[in-house]
C-alpha atoms as a PDB file:
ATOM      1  CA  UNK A   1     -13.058 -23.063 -17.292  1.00  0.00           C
ATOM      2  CA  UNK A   2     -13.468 -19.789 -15.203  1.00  0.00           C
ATOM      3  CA  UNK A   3     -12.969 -16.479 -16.942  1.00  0.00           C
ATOM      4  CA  UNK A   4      -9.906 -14.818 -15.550  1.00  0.00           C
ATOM      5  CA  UNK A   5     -10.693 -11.745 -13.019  1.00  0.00           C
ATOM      6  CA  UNK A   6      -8.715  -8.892 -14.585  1.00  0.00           C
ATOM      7  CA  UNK A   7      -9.475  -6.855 -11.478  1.00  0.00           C
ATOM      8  CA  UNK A   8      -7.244  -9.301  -9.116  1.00  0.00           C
ATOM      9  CA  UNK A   9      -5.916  -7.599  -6.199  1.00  0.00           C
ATOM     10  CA  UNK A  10      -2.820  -7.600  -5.190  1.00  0.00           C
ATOM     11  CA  UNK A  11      -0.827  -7.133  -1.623  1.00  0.00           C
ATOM     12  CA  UNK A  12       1.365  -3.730  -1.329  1.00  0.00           C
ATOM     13  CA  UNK A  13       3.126  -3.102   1.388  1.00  0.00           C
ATOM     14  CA  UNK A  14       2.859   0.357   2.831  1.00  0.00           C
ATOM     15  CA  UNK A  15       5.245   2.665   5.089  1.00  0.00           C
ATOM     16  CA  UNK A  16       4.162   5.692   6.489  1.00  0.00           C
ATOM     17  CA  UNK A  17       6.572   7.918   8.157  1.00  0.00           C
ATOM     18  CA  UNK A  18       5.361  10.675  10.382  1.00  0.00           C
ATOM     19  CA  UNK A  19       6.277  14.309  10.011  1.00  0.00           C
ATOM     20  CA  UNK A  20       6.523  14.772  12.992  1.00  0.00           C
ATOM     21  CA  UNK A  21       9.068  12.553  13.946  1.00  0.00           C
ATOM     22  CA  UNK A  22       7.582   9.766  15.206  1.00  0.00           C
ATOM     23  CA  UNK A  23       8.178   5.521  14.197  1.00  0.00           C
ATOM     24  CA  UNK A  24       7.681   4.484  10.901  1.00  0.00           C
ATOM     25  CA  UNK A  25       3.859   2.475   9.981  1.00  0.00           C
ATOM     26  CA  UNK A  26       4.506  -0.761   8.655  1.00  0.00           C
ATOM     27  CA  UNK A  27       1.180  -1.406   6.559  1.00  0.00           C
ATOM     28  CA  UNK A  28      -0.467  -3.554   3.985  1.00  0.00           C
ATOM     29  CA  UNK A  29      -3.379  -2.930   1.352  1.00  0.00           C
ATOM     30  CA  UNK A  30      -5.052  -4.488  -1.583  1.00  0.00           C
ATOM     31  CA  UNK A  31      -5.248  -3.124  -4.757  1.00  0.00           C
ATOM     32  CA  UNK A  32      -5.309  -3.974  -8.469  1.00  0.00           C
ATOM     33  CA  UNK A  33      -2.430  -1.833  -9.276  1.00  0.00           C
ATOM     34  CA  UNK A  34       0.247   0.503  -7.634  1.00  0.00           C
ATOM     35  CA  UNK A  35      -1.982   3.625  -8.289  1.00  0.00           C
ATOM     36  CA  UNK A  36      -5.112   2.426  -6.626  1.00  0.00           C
ATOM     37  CA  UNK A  37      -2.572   1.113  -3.590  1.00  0.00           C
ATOM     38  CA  UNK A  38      -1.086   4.630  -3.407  1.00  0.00           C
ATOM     39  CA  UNK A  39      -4.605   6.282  -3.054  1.00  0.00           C
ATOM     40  CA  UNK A  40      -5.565   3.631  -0.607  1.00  0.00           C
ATOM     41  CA  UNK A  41      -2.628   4.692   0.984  1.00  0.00           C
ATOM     42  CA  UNK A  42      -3.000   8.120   1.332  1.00  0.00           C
ATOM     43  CA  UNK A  43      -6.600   7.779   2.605  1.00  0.00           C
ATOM     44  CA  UNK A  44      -5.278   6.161   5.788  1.00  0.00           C
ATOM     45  CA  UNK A  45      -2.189   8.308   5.894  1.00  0.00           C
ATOM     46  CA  UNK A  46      -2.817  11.665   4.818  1.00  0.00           C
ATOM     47  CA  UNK A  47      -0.007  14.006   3.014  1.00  0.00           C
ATOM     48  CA  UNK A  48       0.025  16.801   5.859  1.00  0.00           C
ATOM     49  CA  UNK A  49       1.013  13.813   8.448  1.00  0.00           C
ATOM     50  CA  UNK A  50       2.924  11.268   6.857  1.00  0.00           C
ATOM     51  CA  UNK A  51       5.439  10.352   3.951  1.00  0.00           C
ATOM     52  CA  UNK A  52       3.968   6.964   2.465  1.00  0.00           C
ATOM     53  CA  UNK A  53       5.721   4.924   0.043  1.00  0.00           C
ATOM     54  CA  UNK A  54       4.059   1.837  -1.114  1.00  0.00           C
ATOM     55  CA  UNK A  55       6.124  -1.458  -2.479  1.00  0.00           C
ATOM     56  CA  UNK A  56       4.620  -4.412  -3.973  1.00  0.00           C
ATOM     57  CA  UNK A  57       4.366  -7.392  -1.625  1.00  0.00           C
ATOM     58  CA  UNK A  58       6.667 -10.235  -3.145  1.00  0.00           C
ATOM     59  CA  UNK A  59       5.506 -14.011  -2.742  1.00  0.00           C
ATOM     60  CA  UNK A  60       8.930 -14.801  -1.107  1.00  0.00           C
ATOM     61  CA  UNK A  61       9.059 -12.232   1.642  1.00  0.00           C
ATOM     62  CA  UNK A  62       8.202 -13.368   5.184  1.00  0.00           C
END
């Protein structure tokens, strides 16, 4: 039997709206919970350009 990995990452889907305007950024990262996924999110989408929220990605959406 394997040992279970307790650091599992996990899909979260990312929008990031622009400031300034401009079309919203569908996105996707990995992370082990919604707080790493946030931060992961807010490396590629800084504060001073965009609005990100970040939604877990559920097994049944296309």
């Amino acid at each position: 039997m394997q040992p279970q990995n307790k650091n599992r990452m996990t899909l979260y889907l990312v929008y990031a709206t622009p400031l300034n305007n401009g079309p919203v950024i569908e996105d996707t990262v990995a992370a082990s919970n919604e707080d790493e996924a946030y931060q992961k999110a807010r490396a590629l989408y800084p504060r001073h350009q965009f609005d990100v929220t970040v939604y877990l990605q559920s097994a049944d959406d296309d």
